[in-house]
PDB file of N, CA and C in Angstrom:
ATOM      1  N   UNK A   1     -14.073  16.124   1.320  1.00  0.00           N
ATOM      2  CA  UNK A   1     -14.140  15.110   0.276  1.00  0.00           C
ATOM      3  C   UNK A   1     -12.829  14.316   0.293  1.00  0.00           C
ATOM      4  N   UNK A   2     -12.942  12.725  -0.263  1.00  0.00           N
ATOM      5  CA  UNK A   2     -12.019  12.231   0.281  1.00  0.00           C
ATOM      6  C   UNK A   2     -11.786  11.126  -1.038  1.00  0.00           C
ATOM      7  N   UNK A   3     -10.113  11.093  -1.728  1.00  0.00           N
ATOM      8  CA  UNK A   3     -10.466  10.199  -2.728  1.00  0.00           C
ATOM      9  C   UNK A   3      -9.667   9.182  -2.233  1.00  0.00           C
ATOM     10  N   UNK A   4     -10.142   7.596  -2.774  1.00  0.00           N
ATOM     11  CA  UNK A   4      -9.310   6.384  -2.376  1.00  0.00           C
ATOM     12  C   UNK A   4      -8.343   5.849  -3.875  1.00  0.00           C
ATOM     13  N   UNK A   5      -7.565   4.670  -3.616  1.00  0.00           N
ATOM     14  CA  UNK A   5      -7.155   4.189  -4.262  1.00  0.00           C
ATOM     15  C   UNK A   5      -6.723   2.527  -4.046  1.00  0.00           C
ATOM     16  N   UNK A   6      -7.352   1.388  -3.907  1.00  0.00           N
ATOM     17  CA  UNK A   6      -7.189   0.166  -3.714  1.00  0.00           C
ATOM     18  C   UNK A   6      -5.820  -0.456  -4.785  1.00  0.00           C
ATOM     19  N   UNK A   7      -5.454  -1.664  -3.949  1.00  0.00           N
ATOM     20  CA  UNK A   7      -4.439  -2.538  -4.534  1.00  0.00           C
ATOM     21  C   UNK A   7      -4.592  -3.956  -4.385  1.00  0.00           C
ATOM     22  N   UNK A   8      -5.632  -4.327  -4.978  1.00  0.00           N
ATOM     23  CA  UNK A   8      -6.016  -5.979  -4.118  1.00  0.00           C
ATOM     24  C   UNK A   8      -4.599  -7.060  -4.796  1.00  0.00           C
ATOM     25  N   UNK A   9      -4.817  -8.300  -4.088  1.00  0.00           N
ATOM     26  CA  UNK A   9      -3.866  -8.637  -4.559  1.00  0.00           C
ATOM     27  C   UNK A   9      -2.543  -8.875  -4.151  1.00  0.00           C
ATOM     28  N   UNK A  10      -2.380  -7.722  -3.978  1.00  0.00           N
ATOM     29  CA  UNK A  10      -0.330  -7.590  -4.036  1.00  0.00           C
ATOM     30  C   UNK A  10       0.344  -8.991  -3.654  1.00  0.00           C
ATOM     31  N   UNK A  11       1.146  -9.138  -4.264  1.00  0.00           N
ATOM     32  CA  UNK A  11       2.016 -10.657  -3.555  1.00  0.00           C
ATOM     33  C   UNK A  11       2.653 -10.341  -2.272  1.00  0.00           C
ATOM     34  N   UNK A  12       2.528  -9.176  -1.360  1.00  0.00           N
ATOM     35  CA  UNK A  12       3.635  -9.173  -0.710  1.00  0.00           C
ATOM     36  C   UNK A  12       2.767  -9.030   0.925  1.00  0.00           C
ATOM     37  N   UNK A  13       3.805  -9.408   1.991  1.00  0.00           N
ATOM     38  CA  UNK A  13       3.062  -9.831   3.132  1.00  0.00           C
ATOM     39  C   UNK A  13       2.631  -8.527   3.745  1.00  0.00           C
ATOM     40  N   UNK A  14       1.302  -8.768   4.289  1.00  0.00           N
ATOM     41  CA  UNK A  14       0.697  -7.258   5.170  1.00  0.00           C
ATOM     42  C   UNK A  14       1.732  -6.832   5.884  1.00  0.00           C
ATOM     43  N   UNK A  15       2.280  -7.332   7.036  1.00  0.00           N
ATOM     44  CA  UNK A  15       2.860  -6.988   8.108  1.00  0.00           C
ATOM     45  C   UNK A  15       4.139  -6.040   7.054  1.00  0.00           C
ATOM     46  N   UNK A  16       4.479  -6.398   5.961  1.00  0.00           N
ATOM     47  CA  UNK A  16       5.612  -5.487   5.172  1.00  0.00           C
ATOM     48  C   UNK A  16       5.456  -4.246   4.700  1.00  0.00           C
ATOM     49  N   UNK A  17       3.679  -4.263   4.570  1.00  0.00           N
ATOM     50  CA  UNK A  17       3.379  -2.941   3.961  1.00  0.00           C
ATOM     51  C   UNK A  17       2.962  -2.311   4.575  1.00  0.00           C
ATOM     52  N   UNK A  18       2.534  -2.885   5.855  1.00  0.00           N
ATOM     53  CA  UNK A  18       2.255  -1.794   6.997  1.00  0.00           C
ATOM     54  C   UNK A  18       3.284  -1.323   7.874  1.00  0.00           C
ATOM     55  N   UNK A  19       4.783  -1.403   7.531  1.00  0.00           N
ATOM     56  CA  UNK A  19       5.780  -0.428   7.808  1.00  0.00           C
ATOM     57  C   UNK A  19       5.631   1.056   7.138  1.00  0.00           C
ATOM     58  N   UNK A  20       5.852   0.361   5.528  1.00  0.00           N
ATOM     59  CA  UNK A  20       5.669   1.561   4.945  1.00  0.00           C
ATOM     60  C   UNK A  20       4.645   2.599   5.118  1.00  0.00           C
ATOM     61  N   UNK A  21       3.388   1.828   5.310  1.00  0.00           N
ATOM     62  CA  UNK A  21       2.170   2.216   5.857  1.00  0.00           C
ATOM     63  C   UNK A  21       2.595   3.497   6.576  1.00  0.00           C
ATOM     64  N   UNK A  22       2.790   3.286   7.711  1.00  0.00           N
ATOM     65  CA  UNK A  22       3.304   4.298   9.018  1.00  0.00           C
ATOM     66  C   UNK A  22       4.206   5.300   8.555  1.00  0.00           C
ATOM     67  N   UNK A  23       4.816   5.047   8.087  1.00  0.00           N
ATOM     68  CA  UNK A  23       5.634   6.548   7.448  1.00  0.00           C
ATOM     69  C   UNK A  23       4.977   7.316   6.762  1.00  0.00           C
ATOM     70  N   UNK A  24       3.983   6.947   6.399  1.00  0.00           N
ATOM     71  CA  UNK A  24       3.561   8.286   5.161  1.00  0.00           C
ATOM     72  C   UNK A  24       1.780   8.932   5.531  1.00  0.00           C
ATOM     73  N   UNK A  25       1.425   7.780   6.931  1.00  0.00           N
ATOM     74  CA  UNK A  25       0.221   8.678   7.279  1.00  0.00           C
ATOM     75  C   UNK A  25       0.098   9.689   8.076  1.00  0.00           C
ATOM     76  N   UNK A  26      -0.688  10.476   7.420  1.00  0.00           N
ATOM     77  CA  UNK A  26      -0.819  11.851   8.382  1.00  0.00           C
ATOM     78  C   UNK A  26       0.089  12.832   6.863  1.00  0.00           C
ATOM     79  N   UNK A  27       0.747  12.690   6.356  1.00  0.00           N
ATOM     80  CA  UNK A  27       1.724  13.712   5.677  1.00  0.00           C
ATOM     81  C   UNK A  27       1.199  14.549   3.923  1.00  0.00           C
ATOM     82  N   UNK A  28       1.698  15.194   3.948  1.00  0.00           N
ATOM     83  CA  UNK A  28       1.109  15.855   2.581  1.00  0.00           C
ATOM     84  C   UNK A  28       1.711  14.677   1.202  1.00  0.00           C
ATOM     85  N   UNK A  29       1.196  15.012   0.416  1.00  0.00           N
ATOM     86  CA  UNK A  29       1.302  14.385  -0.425  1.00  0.00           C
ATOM     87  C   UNK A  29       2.703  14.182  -1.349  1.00  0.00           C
ATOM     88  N   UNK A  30       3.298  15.647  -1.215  1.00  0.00           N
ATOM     89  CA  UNK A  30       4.511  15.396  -1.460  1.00  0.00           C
ATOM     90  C   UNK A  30       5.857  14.752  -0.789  1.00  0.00           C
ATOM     91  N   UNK A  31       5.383  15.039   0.102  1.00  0.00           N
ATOM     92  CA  UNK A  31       6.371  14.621   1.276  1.00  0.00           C
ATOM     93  C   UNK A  31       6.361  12.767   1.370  1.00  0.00           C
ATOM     94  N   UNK A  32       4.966  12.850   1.283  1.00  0.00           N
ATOM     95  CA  UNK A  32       5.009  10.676   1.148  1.00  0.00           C
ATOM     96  C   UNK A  32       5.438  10.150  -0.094  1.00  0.00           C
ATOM     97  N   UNK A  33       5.176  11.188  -1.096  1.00  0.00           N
ATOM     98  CA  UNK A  33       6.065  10.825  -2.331  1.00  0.00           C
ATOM     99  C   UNK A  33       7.731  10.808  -2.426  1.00  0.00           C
ATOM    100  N   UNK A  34       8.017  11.915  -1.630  1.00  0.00           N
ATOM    101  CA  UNK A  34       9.801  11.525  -1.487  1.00  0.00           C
ATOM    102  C   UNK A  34      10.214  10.916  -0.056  1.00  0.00           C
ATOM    103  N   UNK A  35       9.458  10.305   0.709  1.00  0.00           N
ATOM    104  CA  UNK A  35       9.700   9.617   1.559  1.00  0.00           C
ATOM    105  C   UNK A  35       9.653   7.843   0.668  1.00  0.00           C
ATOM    106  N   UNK A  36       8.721   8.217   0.047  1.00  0.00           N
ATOM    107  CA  UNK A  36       8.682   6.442  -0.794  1.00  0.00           C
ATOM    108  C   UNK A  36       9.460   6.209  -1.632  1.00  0.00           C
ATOM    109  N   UNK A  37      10.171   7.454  -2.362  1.00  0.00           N
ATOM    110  CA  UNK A  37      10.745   7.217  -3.268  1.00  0.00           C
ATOM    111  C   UNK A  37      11.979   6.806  -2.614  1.00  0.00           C
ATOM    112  N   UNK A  38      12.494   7.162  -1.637  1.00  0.00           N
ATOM    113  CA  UNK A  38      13.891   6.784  -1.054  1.00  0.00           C
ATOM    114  C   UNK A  38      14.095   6.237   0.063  1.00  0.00           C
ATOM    115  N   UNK A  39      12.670   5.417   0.653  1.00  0.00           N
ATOM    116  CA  UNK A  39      12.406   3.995   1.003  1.00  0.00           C
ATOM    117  C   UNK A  39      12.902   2.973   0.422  1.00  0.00           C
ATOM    118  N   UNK A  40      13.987   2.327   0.843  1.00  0.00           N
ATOM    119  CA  UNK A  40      14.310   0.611   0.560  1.00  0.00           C
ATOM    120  C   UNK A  40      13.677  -0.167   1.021  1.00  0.00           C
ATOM    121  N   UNK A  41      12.649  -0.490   0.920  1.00  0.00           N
ATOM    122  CA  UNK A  41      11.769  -1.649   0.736  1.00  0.00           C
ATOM    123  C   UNK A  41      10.937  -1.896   0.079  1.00  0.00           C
ATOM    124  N   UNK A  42      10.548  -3.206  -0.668  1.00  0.00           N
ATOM    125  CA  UNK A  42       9.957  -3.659  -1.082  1.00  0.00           C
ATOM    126  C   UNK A  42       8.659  -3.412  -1.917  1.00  0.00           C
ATOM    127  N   UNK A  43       7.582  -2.718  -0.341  1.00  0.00           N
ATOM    128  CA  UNK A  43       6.580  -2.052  -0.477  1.00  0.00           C
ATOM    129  C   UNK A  43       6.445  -0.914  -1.169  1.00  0.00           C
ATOM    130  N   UNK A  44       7.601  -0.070  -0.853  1.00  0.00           N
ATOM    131  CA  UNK A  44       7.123   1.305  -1.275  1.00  0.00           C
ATOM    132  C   UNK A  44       7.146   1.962  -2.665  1.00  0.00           C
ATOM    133  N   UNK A  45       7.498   0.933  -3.718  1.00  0.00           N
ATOM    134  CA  UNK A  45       7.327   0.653  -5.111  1.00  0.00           C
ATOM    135  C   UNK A  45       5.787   0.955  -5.212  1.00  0.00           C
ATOM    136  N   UNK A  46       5.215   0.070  -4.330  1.00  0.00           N
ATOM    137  CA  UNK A  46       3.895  -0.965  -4.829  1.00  0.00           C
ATOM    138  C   UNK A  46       2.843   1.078  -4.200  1.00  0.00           C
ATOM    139  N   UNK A  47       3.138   1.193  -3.131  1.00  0.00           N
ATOM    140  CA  UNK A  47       3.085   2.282  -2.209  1.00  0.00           C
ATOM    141  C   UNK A  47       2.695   3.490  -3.583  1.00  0.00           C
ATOM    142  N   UNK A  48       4.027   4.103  -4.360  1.00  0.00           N
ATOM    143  CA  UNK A  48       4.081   4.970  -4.698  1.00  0.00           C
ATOM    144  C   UNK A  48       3.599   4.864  -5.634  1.00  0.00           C
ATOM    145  N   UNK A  49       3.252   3.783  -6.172  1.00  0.00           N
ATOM    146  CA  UNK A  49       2.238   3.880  -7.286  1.00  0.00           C
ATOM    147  C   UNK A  49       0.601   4.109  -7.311  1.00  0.00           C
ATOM    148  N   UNK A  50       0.439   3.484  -6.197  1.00  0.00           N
ATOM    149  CA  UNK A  50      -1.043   3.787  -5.479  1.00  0.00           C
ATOM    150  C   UNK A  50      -1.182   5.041  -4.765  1.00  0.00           C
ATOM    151  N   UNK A  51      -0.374   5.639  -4.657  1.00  0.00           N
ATOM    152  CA  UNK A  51      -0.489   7.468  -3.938  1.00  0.00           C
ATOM    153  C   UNK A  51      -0.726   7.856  -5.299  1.00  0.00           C
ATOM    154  N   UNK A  52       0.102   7.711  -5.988  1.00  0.00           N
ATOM    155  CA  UNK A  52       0.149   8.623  -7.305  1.00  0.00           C
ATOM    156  C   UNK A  52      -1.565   8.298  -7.542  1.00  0.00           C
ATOM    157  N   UNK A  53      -2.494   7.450  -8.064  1.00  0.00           N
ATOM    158  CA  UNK A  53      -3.227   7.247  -8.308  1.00  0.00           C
ATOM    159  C   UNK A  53      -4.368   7.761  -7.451  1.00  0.00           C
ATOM    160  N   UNK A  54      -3.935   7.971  -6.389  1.00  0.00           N
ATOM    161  CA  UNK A  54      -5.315   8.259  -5.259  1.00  0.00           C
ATOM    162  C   UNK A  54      -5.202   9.726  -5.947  1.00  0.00           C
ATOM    163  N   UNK A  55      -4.219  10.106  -5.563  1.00  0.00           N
ATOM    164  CA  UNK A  55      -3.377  12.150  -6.349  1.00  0.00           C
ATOM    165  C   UNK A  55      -4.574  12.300  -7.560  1.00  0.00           C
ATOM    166  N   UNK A  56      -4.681  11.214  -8.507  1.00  0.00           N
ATOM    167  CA  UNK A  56      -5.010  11.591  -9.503  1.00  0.00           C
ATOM    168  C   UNK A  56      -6.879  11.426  -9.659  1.00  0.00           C
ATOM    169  N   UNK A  57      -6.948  10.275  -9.007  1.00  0.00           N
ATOM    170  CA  UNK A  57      -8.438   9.948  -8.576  1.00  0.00           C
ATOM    171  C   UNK A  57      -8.517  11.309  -7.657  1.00  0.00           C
ATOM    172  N   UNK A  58      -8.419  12.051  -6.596  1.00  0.00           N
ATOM    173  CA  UNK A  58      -8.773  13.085  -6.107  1.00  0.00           C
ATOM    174  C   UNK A  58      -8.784  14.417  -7.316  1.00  0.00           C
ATOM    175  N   UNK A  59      -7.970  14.307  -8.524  1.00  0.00           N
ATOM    176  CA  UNK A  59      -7.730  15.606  -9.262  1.00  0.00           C
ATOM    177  C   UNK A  59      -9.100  15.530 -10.099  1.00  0.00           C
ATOM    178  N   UNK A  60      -8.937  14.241 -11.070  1.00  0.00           N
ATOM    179  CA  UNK A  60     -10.049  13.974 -12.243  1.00  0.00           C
ATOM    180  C   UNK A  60     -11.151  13.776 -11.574  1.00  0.00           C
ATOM    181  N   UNK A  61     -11.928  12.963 -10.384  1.00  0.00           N
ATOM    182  CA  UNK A  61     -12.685  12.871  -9.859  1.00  0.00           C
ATOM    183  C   UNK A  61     -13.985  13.790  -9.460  1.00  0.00           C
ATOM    184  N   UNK A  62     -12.378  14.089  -8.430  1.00  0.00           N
ATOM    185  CA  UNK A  62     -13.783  14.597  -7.413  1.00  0.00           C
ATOM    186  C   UNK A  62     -12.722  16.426  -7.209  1.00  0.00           C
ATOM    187  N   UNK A  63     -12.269  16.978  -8.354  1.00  0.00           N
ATOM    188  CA  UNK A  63     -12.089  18.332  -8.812  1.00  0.00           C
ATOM    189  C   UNK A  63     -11.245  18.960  -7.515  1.00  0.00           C
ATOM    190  N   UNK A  64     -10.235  18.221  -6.660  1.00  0.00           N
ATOM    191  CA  UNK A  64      -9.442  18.511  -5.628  1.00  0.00           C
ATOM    192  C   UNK A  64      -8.201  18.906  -6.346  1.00  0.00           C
ATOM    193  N   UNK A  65      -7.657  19.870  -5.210  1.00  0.00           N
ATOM    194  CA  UNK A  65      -6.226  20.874  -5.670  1.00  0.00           C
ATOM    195  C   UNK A  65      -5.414  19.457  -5.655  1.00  0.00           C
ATOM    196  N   UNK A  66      -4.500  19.223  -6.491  1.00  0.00           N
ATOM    197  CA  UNK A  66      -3.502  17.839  -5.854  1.00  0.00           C
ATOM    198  C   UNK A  66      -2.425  18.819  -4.731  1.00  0.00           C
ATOM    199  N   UNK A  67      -2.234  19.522  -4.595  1.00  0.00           N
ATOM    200  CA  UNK A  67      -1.375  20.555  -4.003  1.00  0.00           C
ATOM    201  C   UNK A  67      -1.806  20.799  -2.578  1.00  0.00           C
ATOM    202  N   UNK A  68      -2.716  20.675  -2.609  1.00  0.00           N
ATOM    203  CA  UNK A  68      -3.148  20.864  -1.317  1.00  0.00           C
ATOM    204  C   UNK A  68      -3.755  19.511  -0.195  1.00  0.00           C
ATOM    205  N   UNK A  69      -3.181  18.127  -0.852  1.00  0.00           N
ATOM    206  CA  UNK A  69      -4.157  17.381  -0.549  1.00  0.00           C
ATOM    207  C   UNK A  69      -2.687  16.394   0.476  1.00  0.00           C
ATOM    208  N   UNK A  70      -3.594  15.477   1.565  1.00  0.00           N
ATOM    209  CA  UNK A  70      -2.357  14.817   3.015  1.00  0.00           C
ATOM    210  C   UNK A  70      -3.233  13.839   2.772  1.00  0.00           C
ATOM    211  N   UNK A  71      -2.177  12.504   2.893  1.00  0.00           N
ATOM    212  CA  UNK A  71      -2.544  11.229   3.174  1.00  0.00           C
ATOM    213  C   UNK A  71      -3.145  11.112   4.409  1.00  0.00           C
ATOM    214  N   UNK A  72      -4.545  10.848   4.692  1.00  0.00           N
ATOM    215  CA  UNK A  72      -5.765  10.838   5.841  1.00  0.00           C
ATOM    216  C   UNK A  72      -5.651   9.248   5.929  1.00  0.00           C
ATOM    217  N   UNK A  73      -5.629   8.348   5.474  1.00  0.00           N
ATOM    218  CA  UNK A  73      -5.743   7.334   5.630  1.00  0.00           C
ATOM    219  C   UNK A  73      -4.849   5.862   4.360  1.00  0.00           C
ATOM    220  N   UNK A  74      -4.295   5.263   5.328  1.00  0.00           N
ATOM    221  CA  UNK A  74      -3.227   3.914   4.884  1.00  0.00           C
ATOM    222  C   UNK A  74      -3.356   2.825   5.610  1.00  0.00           C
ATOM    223  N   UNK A  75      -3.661   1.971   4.748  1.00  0.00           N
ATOM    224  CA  UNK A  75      -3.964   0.495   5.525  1.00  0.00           C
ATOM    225  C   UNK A  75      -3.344  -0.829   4.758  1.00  0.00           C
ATOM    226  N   UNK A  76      -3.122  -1.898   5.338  1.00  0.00           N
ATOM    227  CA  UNK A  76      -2.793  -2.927   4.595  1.00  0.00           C
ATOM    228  C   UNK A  76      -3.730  -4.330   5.367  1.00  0.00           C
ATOM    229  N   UNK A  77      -4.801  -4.406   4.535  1.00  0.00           N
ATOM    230  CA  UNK A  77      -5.427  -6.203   4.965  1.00  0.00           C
ATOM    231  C   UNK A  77      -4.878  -7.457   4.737  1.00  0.00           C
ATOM    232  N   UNK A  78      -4.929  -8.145   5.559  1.00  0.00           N
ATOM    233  CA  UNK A  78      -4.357  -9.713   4.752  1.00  0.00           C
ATOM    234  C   UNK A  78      -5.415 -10.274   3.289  1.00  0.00           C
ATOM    235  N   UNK A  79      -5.091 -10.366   2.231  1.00  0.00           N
ATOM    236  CA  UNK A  79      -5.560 -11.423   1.218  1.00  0.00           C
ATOM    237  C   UNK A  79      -5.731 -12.460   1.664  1.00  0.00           C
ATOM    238  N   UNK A  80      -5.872 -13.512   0.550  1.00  0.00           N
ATOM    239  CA  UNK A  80      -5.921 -14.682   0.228  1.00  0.00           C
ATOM    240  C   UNK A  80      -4.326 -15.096   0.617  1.00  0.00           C
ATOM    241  N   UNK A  81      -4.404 -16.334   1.474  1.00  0.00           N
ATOM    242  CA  UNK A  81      -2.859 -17.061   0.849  1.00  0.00           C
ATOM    243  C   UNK A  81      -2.742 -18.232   0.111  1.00  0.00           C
ATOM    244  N   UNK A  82      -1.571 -17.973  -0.569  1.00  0.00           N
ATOM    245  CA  UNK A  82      -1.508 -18.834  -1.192  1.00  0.00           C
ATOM    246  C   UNK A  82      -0.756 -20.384  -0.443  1.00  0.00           C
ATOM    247  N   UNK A  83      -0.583 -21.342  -0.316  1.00  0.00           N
ATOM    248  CA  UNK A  83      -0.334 -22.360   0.096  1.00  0.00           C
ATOM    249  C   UNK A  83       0.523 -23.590  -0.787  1.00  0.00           C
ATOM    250  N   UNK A  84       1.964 -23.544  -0.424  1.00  0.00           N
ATOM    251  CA  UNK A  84       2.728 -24.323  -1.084  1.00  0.00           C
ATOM    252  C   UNK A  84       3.660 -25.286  -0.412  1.00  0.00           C
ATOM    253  N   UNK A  85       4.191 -26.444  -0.589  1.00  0.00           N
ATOM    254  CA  UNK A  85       4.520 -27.660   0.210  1.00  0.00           C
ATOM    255  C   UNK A  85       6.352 -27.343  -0.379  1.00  0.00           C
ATOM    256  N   UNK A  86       6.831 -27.449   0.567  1.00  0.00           N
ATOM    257  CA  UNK A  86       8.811 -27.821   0.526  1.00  0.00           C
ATOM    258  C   UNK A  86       8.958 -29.094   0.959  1.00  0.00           C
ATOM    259  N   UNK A  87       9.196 -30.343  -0.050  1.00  0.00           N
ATOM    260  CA  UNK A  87       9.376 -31.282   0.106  1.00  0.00           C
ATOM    261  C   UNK A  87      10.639 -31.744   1.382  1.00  0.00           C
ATOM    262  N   UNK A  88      10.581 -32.338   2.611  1.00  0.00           N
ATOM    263  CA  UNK A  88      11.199 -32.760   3.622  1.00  0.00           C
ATOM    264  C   UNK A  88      11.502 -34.007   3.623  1.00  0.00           C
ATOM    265  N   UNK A  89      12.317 -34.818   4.458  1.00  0.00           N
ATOM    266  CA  UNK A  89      12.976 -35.676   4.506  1.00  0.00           C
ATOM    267  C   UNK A  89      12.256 -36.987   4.815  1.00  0.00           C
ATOM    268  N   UNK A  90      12.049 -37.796   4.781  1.00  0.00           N
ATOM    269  CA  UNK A  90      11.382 -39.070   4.717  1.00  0.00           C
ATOM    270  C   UNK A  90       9.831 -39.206   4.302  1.00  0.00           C
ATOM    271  N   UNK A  91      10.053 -38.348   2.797  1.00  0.00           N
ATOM    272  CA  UNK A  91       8.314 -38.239   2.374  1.00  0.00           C
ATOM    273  C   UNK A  91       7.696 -37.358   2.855  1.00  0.00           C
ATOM    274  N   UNK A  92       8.135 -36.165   3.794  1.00  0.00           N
ATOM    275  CA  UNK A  92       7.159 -35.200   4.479  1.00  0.00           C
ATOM    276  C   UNK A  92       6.955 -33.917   3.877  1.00  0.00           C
ATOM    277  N   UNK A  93       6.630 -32.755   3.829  1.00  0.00           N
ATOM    278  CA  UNK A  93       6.507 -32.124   3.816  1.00  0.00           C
ATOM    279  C   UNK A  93       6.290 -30.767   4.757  1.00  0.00           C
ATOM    280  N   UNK A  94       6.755 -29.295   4.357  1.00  0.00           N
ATOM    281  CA  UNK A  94       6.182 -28.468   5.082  1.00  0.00           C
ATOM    282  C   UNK A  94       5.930 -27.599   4.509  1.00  0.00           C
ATOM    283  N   UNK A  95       4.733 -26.678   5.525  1.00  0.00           N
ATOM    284  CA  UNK A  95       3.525 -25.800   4.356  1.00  0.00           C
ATOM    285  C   UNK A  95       4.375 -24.382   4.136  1.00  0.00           C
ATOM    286  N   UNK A  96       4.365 -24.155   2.979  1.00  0.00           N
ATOM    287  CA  UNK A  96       4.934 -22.108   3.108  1.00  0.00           C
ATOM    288  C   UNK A  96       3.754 -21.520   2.669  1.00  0.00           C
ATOM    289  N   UNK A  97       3.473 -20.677   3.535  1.00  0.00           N
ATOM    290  CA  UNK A  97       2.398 -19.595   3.004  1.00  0.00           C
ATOM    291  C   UNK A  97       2.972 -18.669   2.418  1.00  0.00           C
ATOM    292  N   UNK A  98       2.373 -18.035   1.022  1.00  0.00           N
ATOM    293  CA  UNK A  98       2.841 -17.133   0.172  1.00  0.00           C
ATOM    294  C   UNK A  98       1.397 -15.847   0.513  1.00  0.00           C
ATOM    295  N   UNK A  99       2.071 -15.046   0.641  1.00  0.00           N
ATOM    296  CA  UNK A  99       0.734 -13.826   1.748  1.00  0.00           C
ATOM    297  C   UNK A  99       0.553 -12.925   0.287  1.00  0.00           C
ATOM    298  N   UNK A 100      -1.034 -12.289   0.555  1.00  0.00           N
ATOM    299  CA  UNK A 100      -0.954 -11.404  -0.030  1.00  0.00           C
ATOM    300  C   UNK A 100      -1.611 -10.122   0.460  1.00  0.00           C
ATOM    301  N   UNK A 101      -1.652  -9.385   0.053  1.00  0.00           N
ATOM    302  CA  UNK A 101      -2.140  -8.162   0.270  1.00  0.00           C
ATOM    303  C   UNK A 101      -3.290  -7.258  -0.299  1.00  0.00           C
ATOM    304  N   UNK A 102      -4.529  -6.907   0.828  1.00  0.00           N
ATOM    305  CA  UNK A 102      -5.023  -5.378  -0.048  1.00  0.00           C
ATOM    306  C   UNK A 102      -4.708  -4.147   0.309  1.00  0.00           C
ATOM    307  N   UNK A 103      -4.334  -3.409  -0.392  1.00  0.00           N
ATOM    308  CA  UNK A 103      -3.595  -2.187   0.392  1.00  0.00           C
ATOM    309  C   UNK A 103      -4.457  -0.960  -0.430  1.00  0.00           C
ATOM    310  N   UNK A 104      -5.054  -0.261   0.897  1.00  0.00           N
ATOM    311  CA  UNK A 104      -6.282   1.108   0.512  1.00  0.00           C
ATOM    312  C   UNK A 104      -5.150   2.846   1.395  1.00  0.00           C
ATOM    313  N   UNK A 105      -5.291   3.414   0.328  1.00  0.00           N
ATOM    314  CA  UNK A 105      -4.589   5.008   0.359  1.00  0.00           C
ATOM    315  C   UNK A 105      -5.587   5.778  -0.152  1.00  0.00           C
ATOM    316  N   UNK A 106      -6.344   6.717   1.341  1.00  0.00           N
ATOM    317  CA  UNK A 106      -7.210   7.918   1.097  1.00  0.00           C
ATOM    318  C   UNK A 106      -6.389   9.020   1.477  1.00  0.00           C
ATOM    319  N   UNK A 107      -6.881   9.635   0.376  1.00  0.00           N
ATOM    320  CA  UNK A 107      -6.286  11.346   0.580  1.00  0.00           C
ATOM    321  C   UNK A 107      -7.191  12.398   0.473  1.00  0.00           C
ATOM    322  N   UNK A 108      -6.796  13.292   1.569  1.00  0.00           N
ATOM    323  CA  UNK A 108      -7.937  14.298   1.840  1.00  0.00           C
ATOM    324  C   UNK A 108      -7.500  15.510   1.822  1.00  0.00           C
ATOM    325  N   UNK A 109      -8.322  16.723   1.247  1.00  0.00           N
ATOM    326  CA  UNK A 109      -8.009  17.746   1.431  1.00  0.00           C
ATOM    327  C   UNK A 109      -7.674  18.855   2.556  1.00  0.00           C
ATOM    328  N   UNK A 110      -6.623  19.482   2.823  1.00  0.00           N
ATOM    329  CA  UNK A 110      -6.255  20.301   4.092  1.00  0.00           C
ATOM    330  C   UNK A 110      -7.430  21.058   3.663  1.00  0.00           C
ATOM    331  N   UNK A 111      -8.089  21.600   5.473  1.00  0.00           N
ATOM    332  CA  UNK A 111      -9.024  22.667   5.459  1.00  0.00           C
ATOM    333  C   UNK A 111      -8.303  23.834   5.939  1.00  0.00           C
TER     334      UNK A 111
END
């Protein structure tokens, strides 16, 4: 049995959260919790709040040990972007894309 936890949305760019991503798949649950917690970046705010939640969606859910349970799966999709103009020099413009993110954390029980 396997519980998820989605983050649609996020303001922040895929390619950023799929660093953090990589550090914490495959690992028990505690261990990605103090790996995120003392991660400097960005992501792993956004990260440790959505583990905690999968932790808890696996406890209330679907009646899993939280103690016994490893991050099986971490992903980050591209969103929607957002699209904004930086005014340039003789009337021009150039485009900044503002990225966002859906970011999905399944956790599964060790057999």
């Amino acid at each position: 049995m396997d519980a998820k936890a989605h983050l649609k949305y996020a303001r922040i760019s895929p390619r950023k959260v799929k660093i953090v991503c990589d550090l914490i798949r495959g690992k028990d649950t505690k261990t990605a919790k103090a790996i995120l917690a003392s991660t400097p970046k960005a992501a792993s705010e956004l990260m440790l709040k959505l583990l905690q939640s999968a932790v808890s969606n696996a406890e209330n859910n679907h009646n899993l040990d939280p103690d016994n349970l490893f991050v099986s799966e971490t992903y980050a999709n591209p969103g929607p972007i957002i699209k904004r103009m930086m005014p340039r020099a003789k009337g021009s413009g150039n485009r900044i894309n503002k990225r966002t993110s859906h970011i999905t954390i399944v956790v599964k029980e060790k057999e």
